[in-house]
Protein backbone atom coordinates (compact mmCIF):
# COMPACT_ATOMS: atom_id res chain seq x y z
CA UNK A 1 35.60 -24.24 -0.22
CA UNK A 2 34.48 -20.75 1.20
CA UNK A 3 38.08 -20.39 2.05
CA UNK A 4 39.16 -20.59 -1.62
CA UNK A 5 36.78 -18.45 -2.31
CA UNK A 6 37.34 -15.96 -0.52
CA UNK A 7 41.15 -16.24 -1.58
CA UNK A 8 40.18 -16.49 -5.15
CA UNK A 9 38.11 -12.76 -4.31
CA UNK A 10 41.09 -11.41 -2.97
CA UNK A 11 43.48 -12.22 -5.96
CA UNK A 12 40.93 -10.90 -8.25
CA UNK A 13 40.57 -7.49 -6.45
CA UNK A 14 44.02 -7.12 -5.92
CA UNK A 15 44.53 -7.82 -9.35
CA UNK A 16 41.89 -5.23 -10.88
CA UNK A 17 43.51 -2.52 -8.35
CA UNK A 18 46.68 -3.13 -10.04
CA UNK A 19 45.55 -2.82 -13.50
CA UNK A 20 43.48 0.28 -12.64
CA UNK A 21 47.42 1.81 -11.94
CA UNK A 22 48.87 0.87 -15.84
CA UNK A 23 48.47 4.02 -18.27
CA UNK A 24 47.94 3.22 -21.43
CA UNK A 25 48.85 5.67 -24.34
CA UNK A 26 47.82 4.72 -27.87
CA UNK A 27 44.29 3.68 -29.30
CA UNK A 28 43.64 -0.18 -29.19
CA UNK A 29 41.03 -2.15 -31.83
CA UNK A 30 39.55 -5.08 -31.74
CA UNK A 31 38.64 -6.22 -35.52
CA UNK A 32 36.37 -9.24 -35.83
CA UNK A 33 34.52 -10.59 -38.71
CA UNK A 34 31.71 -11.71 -36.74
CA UNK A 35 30.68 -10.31 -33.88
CA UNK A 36 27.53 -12.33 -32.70
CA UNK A 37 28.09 -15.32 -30.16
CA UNK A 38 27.07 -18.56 -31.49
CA UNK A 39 23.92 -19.97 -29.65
CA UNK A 40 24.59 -22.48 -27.20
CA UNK A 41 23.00 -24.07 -24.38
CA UNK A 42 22.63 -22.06 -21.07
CA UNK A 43 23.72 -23.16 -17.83
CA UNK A 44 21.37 -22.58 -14.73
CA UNK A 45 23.89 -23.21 -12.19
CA UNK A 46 21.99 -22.77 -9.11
CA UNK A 47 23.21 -19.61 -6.84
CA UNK A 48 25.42 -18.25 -10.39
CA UNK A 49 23.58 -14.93 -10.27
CA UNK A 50 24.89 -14.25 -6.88
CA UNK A 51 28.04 -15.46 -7.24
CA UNK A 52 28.29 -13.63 -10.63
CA UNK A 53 27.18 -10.31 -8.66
CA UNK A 54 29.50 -10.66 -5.88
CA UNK A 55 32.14 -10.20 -8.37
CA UNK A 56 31.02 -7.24 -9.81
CA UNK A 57 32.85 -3.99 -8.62
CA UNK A 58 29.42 -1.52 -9.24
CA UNK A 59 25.77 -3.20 -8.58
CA UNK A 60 22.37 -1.24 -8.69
CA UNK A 61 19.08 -2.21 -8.13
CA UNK A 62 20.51 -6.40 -8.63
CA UNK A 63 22.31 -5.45 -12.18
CA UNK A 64 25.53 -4.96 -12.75
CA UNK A 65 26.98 -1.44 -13.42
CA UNK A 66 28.75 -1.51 -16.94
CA UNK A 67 31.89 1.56 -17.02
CA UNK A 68 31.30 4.16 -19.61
CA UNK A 69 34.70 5.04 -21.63
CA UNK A 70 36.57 7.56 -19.65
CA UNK A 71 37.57 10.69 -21.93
């Protein structure tokens, strides 16, 4: 299982490093009439936090660093 994880990890990085390459020219919207998530039940997987955080490219202080917009 750690093995497909890891490979799973890998694909994902690889992935984002491509993406970071693509230039996109032009102004893109998202228009929603509702933009609140319905309520639902949460899920307390046990070892999700860490899991979630070892995807996260920018961490600090055990949060997750969010991108600003890049001008």
């Amino acid at each position: 299982m750690k093995k497909v994880i890891k490979e799973a990890k890998k694909i994902m990085d690889d992935f984002m490093r491509e993406l970071d390459k693509i230039k996109f020219k032009g102004d893109f919207f998202v228009r929603r009439d509702n933009n609140v998530r319905e309520e639902c039940e949460v899920n307390n997987e046990k070892g999700f936090r860490e899991r979630f955080l070892d995807n996260a490219p920018k961490i600090k202080n055990g949060f997750v660093m969010a991108e600003k917009k890049k001008w």
